[in-house]
N, C-alpha and C. Protein backbone atom coordinates (compact mmCIF):
# COMPACT_ATOMS: atom_id res chain seq x y z
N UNK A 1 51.25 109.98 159.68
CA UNK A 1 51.33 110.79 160.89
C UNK A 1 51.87 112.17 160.52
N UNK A 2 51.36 113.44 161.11
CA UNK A 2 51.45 114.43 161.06
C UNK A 2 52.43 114.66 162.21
N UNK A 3 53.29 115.95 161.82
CA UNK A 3 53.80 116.80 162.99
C UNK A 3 52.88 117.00 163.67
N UNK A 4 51.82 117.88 163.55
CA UNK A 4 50.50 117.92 164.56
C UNK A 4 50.70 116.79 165.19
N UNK A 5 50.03 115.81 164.97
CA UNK A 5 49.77 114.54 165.91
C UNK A 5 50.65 114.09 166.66
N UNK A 6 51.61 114.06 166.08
CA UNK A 6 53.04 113.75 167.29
C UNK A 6 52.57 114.31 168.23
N UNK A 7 52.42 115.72 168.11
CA UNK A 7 53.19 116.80 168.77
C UNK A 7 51.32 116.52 169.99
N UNK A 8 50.62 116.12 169.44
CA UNK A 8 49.38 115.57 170.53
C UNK A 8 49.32 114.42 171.39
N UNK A 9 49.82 113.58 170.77
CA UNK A 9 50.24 112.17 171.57
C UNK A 9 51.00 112.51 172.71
N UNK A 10 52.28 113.64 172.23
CA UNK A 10 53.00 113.97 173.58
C UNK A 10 52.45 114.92 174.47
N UNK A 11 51.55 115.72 173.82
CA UNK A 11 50.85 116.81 175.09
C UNK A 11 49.89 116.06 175.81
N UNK A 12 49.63 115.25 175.03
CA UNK A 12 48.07 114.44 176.00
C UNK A 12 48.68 113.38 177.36
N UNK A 13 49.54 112.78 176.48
CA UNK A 13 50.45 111.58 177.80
C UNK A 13 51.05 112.57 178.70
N UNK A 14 51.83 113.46 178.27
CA UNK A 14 52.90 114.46 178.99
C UNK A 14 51.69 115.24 180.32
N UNK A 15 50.62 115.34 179.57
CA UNK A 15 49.39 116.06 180.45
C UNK A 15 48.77 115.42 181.88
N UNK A 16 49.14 113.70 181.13
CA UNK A 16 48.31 112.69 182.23
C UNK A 16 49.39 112.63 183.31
N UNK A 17 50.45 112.62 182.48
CA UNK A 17 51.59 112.54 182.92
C UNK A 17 52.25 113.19 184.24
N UNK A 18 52.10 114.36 183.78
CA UNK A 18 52.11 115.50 185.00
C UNK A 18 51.11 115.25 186.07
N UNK A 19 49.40 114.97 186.18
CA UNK A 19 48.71 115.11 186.78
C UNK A 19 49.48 113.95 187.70
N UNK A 20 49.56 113.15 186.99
CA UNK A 20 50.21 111.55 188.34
C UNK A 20 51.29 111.82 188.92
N UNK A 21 52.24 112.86 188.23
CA UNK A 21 53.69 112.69 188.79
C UNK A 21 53.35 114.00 190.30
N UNK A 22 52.10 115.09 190.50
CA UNK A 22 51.91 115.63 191.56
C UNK A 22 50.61 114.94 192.27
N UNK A 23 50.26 113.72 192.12
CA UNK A 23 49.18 113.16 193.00
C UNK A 23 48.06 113.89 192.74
N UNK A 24 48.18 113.81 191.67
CA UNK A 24 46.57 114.35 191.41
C UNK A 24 45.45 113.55 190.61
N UNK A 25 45.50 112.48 190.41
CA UNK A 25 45.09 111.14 189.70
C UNK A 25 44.23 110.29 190.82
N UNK A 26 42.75 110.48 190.86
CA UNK A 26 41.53 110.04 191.72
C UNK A 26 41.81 108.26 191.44
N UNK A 27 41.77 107.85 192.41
CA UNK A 27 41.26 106.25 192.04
C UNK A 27 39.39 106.36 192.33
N UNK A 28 39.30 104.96 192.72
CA UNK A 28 37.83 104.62 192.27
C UNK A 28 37.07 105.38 194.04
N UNK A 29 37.78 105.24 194.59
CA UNK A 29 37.57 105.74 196.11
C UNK A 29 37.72 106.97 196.09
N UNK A 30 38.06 107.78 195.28
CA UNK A 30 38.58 109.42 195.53
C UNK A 30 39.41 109.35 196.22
N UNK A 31 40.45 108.97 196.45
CA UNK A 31 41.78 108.88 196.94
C UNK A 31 42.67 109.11 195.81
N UNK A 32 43.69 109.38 196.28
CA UNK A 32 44.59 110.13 194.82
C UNK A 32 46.10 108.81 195.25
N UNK A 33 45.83 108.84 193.92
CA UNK A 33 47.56 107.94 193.79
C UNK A 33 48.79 108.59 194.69
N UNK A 34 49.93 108.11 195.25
CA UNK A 34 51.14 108.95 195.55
C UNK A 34 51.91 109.20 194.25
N UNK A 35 52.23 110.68 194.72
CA UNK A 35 52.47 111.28 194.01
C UNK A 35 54.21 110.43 193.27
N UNK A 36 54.63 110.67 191.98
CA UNK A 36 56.02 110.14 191.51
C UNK A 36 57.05 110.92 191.86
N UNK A 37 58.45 110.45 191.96
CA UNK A 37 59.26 110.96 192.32
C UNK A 37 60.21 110.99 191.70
N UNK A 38 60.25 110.37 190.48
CA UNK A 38 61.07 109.92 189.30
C UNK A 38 60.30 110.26 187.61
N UNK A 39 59.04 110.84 187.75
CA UNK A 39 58.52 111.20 186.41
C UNK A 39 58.98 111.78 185.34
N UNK A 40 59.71 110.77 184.30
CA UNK A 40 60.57 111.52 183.10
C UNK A 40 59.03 112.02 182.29
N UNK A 41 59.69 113.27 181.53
CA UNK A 41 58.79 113.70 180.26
C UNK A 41 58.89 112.60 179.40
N UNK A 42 57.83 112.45 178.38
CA UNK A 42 57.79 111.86 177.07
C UNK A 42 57.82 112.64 175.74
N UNK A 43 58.94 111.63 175.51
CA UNK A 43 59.16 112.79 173.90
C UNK A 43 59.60 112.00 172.83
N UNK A 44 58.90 112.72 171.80
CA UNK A 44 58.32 111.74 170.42
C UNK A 44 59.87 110.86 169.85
N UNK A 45 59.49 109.70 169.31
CA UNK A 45 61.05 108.84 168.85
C UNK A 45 60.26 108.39 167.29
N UNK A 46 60.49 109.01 166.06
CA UNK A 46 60.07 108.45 165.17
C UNK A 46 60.38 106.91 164.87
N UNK A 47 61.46 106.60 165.00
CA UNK A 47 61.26 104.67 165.07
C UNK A 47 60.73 104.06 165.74
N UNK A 48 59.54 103.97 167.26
CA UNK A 48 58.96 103.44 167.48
C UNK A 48 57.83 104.15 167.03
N UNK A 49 57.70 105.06 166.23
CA UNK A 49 56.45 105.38 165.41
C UNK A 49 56.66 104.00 164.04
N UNK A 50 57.37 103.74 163.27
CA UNK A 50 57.41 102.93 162.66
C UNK A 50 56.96 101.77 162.74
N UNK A 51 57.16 101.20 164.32
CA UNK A 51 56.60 99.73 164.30
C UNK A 51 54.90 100.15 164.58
N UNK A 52 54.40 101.36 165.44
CA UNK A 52 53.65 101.40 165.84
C UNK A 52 52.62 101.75 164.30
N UNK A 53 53.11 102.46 163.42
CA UNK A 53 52.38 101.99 162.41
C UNK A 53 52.41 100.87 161.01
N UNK A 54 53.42 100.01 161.38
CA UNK A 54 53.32 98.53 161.20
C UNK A 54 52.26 97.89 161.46
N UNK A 55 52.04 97.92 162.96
CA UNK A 55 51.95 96.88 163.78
C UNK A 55 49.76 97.63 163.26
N UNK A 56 49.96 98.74 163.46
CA UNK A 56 48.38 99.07 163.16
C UNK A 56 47.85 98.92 162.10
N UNK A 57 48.42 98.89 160.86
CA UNK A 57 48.14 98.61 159.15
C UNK A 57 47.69 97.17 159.61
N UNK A 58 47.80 96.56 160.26
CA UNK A 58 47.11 95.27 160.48
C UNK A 58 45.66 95.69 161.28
N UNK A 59 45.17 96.06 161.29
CA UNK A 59 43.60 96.33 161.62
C UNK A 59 43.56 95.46 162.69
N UNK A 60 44.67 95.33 163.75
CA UNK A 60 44.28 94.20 165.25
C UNK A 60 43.80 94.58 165.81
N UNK A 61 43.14 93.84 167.11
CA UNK A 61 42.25 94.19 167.65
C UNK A 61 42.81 94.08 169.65
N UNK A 62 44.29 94.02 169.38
CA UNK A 62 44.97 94.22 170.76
C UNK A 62 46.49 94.60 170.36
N UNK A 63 47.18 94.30 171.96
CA UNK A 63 48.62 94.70 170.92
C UNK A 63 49.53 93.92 170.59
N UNK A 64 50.42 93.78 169.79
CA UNK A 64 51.36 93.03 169.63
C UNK A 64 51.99 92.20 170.43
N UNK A 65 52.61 91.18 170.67
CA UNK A 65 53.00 89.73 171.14
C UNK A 65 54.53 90.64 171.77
N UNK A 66 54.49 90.46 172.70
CA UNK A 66 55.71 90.94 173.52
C UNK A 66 56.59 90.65 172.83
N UNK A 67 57.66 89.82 171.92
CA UNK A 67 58.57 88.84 170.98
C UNK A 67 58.50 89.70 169.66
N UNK A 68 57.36 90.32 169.78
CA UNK A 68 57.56 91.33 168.38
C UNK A 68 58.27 92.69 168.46
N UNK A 69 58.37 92.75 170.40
CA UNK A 69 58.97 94.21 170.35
C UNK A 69 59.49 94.30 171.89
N UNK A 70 60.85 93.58 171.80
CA UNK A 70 61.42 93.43 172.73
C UNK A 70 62.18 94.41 173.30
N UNK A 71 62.06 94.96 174.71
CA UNK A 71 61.97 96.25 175.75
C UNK A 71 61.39 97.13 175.45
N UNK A 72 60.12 96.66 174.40
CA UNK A 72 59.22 98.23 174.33
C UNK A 72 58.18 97.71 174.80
N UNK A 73 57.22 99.10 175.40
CA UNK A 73 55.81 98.29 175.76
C UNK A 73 54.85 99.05 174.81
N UNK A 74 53.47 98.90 174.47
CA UNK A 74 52.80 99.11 173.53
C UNK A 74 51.28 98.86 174.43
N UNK A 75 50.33 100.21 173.71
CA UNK A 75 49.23 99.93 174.14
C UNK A 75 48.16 100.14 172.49
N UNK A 76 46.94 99.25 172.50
CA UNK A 76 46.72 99.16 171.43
C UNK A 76 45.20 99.77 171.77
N UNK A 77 44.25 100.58 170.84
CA UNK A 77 42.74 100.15 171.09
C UNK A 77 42.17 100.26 169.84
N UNK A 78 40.93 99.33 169.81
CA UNK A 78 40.06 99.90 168.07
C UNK A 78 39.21 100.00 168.58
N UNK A 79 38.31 100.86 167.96
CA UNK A 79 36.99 101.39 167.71
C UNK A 79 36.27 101.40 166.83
N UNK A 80 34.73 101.74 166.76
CA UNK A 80 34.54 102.18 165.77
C UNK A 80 34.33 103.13 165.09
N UNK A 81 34.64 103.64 164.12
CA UNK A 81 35.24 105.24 163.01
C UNK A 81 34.09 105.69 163.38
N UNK A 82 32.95 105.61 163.40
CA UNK A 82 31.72 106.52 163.71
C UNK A 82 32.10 107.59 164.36
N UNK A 83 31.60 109.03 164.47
CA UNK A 83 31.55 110.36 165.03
C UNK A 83 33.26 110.47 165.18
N UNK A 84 34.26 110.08 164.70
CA UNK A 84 35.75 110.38 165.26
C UNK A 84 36.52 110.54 164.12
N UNK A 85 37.38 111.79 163.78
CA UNK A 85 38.40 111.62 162.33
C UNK A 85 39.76 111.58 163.33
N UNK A 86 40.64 111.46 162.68
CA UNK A 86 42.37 110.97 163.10
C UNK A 86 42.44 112.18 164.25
N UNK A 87 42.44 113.11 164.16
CA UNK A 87 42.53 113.66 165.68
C UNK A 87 41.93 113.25 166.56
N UNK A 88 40.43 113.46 166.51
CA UNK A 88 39.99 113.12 167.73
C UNK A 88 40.30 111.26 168.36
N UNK A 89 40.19 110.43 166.86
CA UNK A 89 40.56 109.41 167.07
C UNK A 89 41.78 109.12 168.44
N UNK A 90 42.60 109.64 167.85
CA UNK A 90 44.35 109.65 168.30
C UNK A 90 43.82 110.16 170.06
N UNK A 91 42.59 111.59 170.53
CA UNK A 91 42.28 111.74 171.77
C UNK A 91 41.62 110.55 172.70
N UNK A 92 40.97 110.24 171.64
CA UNK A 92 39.66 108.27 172.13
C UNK A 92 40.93 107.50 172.68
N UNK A 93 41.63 106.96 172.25
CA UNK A 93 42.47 105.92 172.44
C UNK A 93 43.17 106.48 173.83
N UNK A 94 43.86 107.31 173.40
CA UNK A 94 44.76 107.90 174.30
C UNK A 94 43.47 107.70 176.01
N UNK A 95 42.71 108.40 175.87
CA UNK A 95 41.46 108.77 176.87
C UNK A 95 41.28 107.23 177.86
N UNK A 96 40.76 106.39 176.59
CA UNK A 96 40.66 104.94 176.91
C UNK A 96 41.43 104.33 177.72
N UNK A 97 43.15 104.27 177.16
CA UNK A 97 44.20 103.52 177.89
C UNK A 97 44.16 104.36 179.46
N UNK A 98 44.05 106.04 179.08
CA UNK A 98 44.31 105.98 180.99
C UNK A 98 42.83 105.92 181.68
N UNK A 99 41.87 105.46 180.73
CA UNK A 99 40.88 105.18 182.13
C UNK A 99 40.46 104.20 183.00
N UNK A 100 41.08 103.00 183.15
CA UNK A 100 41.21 102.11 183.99
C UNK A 100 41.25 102.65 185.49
N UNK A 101 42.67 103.58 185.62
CA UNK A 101 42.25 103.54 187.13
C UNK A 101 41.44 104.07 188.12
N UNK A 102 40.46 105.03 186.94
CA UNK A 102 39.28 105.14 187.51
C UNK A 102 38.56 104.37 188.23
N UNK A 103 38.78 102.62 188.31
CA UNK A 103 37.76 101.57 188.40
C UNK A 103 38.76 100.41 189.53
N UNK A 104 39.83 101.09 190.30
CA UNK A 104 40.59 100.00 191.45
C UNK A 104 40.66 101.41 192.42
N UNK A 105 40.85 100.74 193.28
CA UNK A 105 41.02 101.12 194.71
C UNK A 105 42.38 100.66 195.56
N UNK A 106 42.93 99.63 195.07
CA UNK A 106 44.50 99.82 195.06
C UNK A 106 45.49 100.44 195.01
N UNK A 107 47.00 100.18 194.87
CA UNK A 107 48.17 101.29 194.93
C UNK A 107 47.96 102.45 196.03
N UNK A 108 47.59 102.14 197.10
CA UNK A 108 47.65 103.45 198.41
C UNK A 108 48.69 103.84 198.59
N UNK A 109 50.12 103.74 198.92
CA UNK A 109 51.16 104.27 199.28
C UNK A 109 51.86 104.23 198.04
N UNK A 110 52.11 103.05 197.84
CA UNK A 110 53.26 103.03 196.59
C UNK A 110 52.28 102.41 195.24
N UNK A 111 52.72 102.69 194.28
CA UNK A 111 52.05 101.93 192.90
C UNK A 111 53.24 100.89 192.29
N UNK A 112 52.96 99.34 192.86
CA UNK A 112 53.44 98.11 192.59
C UNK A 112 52.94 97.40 190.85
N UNK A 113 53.66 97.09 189.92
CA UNK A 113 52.65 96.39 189.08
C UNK A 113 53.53 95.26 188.87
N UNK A 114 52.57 94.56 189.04
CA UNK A 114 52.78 92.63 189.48
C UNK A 114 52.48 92.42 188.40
N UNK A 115 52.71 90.93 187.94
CA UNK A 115 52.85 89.85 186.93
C UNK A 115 50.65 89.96 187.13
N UNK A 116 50.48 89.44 187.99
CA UNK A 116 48.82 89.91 187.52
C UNK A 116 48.05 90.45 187.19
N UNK A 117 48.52 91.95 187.23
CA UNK A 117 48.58 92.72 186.24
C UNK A 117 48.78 93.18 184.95
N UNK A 118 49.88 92.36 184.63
CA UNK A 118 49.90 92.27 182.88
C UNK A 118 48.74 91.75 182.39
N UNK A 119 48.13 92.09 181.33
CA UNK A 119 47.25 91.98 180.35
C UNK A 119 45.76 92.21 180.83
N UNK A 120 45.91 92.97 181.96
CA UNK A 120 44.93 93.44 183.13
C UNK A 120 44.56 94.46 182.37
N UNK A 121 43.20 95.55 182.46
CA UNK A 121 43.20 96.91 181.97
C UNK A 121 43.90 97.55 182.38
N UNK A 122 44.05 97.71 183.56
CA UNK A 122 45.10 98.43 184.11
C UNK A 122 46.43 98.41 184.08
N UNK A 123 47.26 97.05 182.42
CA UNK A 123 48.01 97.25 182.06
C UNK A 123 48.28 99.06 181.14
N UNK A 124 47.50 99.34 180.53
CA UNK A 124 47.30 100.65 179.46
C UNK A 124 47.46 101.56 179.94
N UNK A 125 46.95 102.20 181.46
CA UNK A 125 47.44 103.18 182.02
C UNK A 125 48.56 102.92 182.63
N UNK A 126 49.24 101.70 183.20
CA UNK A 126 50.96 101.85 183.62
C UNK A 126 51.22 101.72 182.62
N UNK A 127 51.49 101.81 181.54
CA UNK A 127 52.22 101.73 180.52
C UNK A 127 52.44 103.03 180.53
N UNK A 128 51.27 103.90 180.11
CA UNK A 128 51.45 105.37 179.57
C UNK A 128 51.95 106.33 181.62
N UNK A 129 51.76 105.65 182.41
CA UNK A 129 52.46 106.25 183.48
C UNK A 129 53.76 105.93 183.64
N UNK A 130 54.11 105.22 183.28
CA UNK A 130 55.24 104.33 183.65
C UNK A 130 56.52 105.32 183.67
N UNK A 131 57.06 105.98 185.15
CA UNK A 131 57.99 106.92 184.91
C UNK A 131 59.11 107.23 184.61
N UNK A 132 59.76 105.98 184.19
CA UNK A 132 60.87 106.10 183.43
C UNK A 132 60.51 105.71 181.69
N UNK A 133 59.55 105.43 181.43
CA UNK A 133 59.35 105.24 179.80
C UNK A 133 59.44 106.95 179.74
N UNK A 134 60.31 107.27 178.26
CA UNK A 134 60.62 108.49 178.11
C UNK A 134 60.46 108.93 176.43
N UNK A 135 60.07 107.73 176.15
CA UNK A 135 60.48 107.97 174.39
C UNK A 135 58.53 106.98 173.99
N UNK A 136 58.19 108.12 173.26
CA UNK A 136 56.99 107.15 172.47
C UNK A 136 56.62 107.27 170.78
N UNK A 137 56.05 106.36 170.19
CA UNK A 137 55.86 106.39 168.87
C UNK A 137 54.60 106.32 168.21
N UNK A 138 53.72 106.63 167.94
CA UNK A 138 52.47 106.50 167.33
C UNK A 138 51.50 106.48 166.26
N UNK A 139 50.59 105.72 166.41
CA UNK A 139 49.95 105.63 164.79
C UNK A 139 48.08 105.61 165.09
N UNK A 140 47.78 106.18 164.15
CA UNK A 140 46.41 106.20 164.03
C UNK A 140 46.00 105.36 162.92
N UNK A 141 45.23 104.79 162.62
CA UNK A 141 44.60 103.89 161.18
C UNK A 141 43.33 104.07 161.06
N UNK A 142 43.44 104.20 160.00
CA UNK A 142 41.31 104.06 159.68
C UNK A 142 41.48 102.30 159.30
N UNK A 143 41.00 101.53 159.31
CA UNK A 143 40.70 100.35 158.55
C UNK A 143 39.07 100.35 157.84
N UNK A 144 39.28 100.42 156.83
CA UNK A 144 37.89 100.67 155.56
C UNK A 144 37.41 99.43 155.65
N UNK A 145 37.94 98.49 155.89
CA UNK A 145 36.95 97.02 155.69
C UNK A 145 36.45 96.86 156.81
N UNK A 146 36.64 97.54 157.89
CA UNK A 146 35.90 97.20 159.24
C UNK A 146 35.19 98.57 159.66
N UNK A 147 35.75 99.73 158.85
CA UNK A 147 35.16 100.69 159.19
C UNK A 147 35.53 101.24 160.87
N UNK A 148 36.47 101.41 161.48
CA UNK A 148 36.99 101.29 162.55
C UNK A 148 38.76 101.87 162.51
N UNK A 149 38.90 102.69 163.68
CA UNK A 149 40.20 103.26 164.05
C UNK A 149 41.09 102.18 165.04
N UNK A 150 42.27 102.27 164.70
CA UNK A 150 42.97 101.55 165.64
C UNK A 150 43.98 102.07 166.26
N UNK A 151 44.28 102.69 167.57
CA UNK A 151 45.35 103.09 167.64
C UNK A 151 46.33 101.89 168.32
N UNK A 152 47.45 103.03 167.82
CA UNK A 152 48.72 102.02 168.72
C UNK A 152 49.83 103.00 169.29
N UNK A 153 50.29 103.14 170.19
CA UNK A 153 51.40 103.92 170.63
C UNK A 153 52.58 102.77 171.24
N UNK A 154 53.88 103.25 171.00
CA UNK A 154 55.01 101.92 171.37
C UNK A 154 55.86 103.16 172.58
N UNK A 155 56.11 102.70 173.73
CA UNK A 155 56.79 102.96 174.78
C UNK A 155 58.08 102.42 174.83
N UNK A 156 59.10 103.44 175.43
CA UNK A 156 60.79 103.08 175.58
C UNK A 156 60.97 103.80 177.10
N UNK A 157 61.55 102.95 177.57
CA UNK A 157 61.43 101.55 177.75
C UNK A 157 60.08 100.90 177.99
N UNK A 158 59.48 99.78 178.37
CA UNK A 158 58.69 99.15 178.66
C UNK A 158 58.58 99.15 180.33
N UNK A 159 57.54 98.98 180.92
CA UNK A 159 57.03 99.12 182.08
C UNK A 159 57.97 97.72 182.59
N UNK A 160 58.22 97.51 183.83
CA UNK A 160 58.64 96.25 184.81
C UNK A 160 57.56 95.64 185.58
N UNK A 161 58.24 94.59 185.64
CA UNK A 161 56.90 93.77 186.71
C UNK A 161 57.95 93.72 187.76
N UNK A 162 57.36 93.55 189.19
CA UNK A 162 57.90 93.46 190.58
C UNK A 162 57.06 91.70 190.43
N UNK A 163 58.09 90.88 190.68
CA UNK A 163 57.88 89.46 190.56
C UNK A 163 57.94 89.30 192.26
N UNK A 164 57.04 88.47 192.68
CA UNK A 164 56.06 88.30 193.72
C UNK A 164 57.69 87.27 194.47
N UNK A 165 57.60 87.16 195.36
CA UNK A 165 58.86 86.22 196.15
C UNK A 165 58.10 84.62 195.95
């Protein structure tokens, strides 16, 4: 990982970031999320860059087992290396995780994320919205035997679930 790239991981999240924290984030209806009221910035933590390029030197193909990285949350994606080098790579992934909520029509007043939600697509974008996560870490990989990028970014704190009564 490059200074550059850090320094992209945080303009790109920090970017999505902003758009959600003033309600400006379309769902699938053209309705816009409510706006946040608590939106911390994100800013780079080289030790969860560490696990996050741990955890990617493994060429996986999701993210790590919650037990591997306890109160962090983590979003993972691979691809394949075709038309993409480590920058743009590092933009794909990033792009990917927040485009889920392009595709629900949910969260009208408030944005709730329930236990049914975990491991949902629409886990990847609360993760990277999630407005008190404030600290992130990141890794890009080529894997040569699959020919394919993997990213991984690790979040501090980790997103909450609102457990159903």
């Amino acid at each position: 990982m490059t200074d550059t790239l850090r320094d992209e991981y945080v303009r790109l999240h920090n970017f999505r970031r902003g758009l959600l924290a003033k309600g400006q984030i379309p769902r699938k209806d053209g309705k816009y999320l409510p706006m946040a009221s608590n939106m911390m910035a994100i800013t780079y933590d080289c030790s969860l860059e560490e696990g996050a390029i741990s955890w990617a030197a493994q060429c996986p193909k999701a993210s790590s087992p919650q037990s591997f990285r306890p109160g962090l949350g983590e979003n993972c994606y691979s691809f394949p290396a075709t038309r993409f080098n480590f920058d743009t790579a590092a933009k794909k992934s990033v792009t990917e995780w927040w485009k889920p909520i392009r595709d629900v029509n949910y969260f009208e007043k408030v944005v709730v994320f329930r236990p049914f939600h975990e491991g949902a697509p629409i886990s990847t974008f609360t993760q990277m919205g999630w407005a008190t996560s404030n600290k992130l870490g990141c890794s890009i990989v080529k894997c040569t035997t699959s020919n394919r990028y993997v990213g991984v970014c690790r979040y501090s704190p980790r997103y909450s679930l609102i457990r159903s009564p």
